[in-house]
Protein backbone atom coordinates (compact mmCIF):
# COMPACT_ATOMS: atom_id res chain seq x y z
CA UNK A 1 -83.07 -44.46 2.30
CA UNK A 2 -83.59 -42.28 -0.97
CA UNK A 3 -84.36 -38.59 -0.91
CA UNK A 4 -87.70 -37.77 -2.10
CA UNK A 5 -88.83 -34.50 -3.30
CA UNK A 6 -91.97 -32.87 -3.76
CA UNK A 7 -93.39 -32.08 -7.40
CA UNK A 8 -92.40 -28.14 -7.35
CA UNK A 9 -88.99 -28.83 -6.99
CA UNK A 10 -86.83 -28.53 -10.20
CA UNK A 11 -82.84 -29.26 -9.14
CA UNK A 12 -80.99 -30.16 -6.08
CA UNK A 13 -76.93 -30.54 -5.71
CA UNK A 14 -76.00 -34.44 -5.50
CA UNK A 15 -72.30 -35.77 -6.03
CA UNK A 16 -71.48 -36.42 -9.58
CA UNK A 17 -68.77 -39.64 -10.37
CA UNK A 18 -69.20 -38.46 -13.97
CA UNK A 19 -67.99 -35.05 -13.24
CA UNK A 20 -66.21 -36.29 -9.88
CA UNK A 21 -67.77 -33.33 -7.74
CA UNK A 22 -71.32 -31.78 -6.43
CA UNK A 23 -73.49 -30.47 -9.28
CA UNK A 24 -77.40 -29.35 -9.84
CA UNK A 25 -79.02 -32.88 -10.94
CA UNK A 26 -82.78 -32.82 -12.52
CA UNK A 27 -85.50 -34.02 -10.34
CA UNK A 28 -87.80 -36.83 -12.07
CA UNK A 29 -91.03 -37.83 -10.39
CA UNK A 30 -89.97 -36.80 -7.24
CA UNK A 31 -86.75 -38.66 -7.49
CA UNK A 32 -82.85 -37.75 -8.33
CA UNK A 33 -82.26 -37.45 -12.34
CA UNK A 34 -79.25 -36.89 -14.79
CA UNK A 35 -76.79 -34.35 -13.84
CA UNK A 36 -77.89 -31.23 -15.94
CA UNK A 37 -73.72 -30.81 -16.16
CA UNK A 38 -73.29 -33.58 -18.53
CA UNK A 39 -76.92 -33.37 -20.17
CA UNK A 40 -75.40 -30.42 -21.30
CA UNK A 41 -72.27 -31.25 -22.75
CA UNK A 42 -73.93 -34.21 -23.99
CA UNK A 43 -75.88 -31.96 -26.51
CA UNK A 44 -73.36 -29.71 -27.43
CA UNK A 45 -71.58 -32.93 -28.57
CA UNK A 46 -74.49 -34.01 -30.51
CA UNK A 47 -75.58 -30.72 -32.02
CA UNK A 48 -71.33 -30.63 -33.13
CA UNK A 49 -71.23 -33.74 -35.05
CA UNK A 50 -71.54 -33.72 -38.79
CA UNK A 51 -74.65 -34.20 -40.04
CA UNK A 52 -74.86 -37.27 -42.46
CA UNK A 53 -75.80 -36.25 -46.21
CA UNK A 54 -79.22 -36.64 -47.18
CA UNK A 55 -79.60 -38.18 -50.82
CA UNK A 56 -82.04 -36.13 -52.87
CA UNK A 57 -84.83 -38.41 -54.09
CA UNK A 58 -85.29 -38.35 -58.08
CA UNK A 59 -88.64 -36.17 -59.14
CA UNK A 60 -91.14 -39.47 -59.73
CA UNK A 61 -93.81 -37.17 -60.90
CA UNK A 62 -92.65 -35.23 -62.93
CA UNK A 63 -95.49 -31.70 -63.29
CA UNK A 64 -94.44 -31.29 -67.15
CA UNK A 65 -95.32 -33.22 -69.68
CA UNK A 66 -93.03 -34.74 -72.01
């Protein structure tokens, strides 16, 4: 039977087989969550990826007049 857990609590230690050992998972809705381990280096992955170039869109109205 799964663990449930009341609305106050935040974290509780749960094996891992991403990380292959115990580590502090989120708790969602009462229920276990993503381990906050890889949520982690999940986002330091993301936020150290290039960002893509951005194409500046040509002035189509122009404020001076020709």
């Amino acid at each position: 039977m799964t663990q449930h857990f009341t609305r106050s609590t935040v974290s509780y230690s749960f094996y891992c087989p991403k990380c292959g050992k115990s580590t502090q998972h989120r708790i969602d809705n009462g229920r276990k969550g993503p381990c906050l381990d890889c949520i982690a280096r999940l986002n330091a992955d993301y936020d150290a990826r290039p960002k893509p170039e951005v194409d500046q869109q040509q002035n189509l109205f122009p404020t001076e007049a020709a």
